[in-house]
C-alpha atoms as a PDB file:
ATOM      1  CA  UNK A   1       0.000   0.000   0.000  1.00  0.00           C
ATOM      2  CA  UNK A   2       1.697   3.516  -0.712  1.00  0.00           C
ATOM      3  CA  UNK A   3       2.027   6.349   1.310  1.00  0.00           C
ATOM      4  CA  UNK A   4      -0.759   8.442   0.390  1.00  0.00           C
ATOM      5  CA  UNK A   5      -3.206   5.743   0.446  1.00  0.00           C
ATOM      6  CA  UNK A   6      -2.486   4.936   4.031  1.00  0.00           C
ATOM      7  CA  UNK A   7      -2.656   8.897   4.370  1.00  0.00           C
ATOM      8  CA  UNK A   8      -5.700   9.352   2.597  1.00  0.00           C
ATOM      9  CA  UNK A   9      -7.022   6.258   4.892  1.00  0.00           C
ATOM     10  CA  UNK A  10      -5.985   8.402   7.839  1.00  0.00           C
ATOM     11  CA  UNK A  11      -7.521  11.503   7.050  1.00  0.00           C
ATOM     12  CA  UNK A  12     -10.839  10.199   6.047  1.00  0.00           C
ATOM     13  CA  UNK A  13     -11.161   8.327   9.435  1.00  0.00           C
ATOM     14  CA  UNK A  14     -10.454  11.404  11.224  1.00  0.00           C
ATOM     15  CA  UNK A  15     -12.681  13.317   9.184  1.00  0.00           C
ATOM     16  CA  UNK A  16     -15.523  10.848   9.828  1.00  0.00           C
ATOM     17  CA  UNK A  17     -14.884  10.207  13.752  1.00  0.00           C
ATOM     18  CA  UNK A  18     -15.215  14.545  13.773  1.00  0.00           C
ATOM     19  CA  UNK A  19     -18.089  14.497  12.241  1.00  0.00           C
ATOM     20  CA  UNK A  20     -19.742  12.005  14.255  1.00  0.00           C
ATOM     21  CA  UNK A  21     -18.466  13.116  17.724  1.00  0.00           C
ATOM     22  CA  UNK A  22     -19.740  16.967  16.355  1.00  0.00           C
ATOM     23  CA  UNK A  23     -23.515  15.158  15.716  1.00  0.00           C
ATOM     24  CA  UNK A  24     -23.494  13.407  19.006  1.00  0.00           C
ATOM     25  CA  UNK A  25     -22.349  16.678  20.411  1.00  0.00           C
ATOM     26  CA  UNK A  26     -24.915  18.622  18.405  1.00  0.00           C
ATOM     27  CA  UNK A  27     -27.655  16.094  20.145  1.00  0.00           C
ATOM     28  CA  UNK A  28     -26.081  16.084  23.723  1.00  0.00           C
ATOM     29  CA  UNK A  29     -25.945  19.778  23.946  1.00  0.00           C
ATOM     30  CA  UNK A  30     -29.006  21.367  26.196  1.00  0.00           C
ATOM     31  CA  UNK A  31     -30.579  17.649  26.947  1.00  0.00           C
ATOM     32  CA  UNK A  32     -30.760  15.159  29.514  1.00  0.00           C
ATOM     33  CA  UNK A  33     -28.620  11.672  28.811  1.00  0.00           C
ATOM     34  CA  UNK A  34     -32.110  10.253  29.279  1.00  0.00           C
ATOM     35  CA  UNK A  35     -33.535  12.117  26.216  1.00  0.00           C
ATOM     36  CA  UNK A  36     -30.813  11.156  23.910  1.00  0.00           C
ATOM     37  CA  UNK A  37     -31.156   7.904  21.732  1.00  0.00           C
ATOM     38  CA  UNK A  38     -28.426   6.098  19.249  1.00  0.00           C
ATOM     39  CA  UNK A  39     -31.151   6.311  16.492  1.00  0.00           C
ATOM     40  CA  UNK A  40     -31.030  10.038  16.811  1.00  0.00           C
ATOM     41  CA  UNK A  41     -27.991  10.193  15.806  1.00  0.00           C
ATOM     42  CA  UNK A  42     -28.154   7.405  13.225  1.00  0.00           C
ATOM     43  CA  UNK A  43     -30.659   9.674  11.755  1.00  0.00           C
ATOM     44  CA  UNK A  44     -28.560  12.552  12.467  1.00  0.00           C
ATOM     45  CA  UNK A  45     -25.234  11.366  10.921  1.00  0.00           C
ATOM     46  CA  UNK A  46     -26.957  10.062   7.508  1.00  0.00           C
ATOM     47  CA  UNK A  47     -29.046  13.051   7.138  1.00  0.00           C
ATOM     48  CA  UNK A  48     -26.137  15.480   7.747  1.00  0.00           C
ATOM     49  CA  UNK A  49     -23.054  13.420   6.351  1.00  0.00           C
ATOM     50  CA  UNK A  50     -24.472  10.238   4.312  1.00  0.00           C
ATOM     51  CA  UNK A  51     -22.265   8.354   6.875  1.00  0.00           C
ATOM     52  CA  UNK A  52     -23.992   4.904   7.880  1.00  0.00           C
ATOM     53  CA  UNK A  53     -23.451   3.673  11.241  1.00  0.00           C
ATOM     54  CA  UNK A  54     -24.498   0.688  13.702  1.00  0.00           C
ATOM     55  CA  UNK A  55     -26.709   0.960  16.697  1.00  0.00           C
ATOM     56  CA  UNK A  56     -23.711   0.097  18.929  1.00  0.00           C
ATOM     57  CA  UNK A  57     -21.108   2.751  17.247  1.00  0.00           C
ATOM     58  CA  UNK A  58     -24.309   5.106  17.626  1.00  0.00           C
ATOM     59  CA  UNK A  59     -24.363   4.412  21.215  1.00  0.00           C
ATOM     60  CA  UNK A  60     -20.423   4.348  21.561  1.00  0.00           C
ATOM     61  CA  UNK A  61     -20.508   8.012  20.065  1.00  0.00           C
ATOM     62  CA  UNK A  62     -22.859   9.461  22.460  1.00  0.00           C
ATOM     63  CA  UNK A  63     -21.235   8.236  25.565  1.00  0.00           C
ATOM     64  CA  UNK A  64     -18.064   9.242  24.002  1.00  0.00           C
ATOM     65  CA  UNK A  65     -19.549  12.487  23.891  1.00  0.00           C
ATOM     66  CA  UNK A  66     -21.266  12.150  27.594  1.00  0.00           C
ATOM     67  CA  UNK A  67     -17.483  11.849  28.681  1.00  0.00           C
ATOM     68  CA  UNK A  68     -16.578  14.794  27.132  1.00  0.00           C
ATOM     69  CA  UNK A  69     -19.016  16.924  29.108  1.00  0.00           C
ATOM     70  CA  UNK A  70     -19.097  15.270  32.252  1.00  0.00           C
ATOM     71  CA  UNK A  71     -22.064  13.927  32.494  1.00  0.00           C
ATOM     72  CA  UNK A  72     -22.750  10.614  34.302  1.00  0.00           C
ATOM     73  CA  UNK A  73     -25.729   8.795  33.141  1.00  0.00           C
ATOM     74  CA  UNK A  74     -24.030   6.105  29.988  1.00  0.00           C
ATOM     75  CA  UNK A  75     -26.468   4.575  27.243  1.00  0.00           C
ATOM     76  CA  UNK A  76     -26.104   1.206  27.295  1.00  0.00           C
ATOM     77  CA  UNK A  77     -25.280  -0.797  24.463  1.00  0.00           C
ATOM     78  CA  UNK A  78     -27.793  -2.813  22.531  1.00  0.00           C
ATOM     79  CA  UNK A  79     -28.049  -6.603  22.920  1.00  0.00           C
ATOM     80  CA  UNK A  80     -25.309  -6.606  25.723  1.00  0.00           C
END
């Protein structure tokens, strides 16, 4: 594999982990954990980016983004 397809590779996974942690953000922001569901931002991400994601990544996301702003309450993951 060359250089600048490992590069490219790179970049395009950090673009697409930005622009999901910015939608869970975007649905976090002003709400209760309780409020917030992973098809939100299923809906969310495809409507806004045409990114596809699973329930569980969905659900990964948000709490990632629960972290960030200290918040206690986790979503927990589907079928676990």
């Amino acid at each position: 594999m060359s250089k600048f397809k490992k590069y490219r590779e790179a970049r395009n996974a950090y673009r697409r982990h930005a622009r999901l942690m910015a939608a869970a953000d975007h649905l976090i922001y002003g709400r209760n954990a309780e409020e917030v569901a992973a098809a939100d931002l299923i809906a969310l991400a495809f409507g806004r980016h045409q990114i596809r994601i699973t329930e569980a990544e969905a659900v990964d996301y948000l709490n990632a983004g629960l972290v960030r702003r200290n918040r206690i309450h986790r979503l927990a993951v589907p079928n676990a």
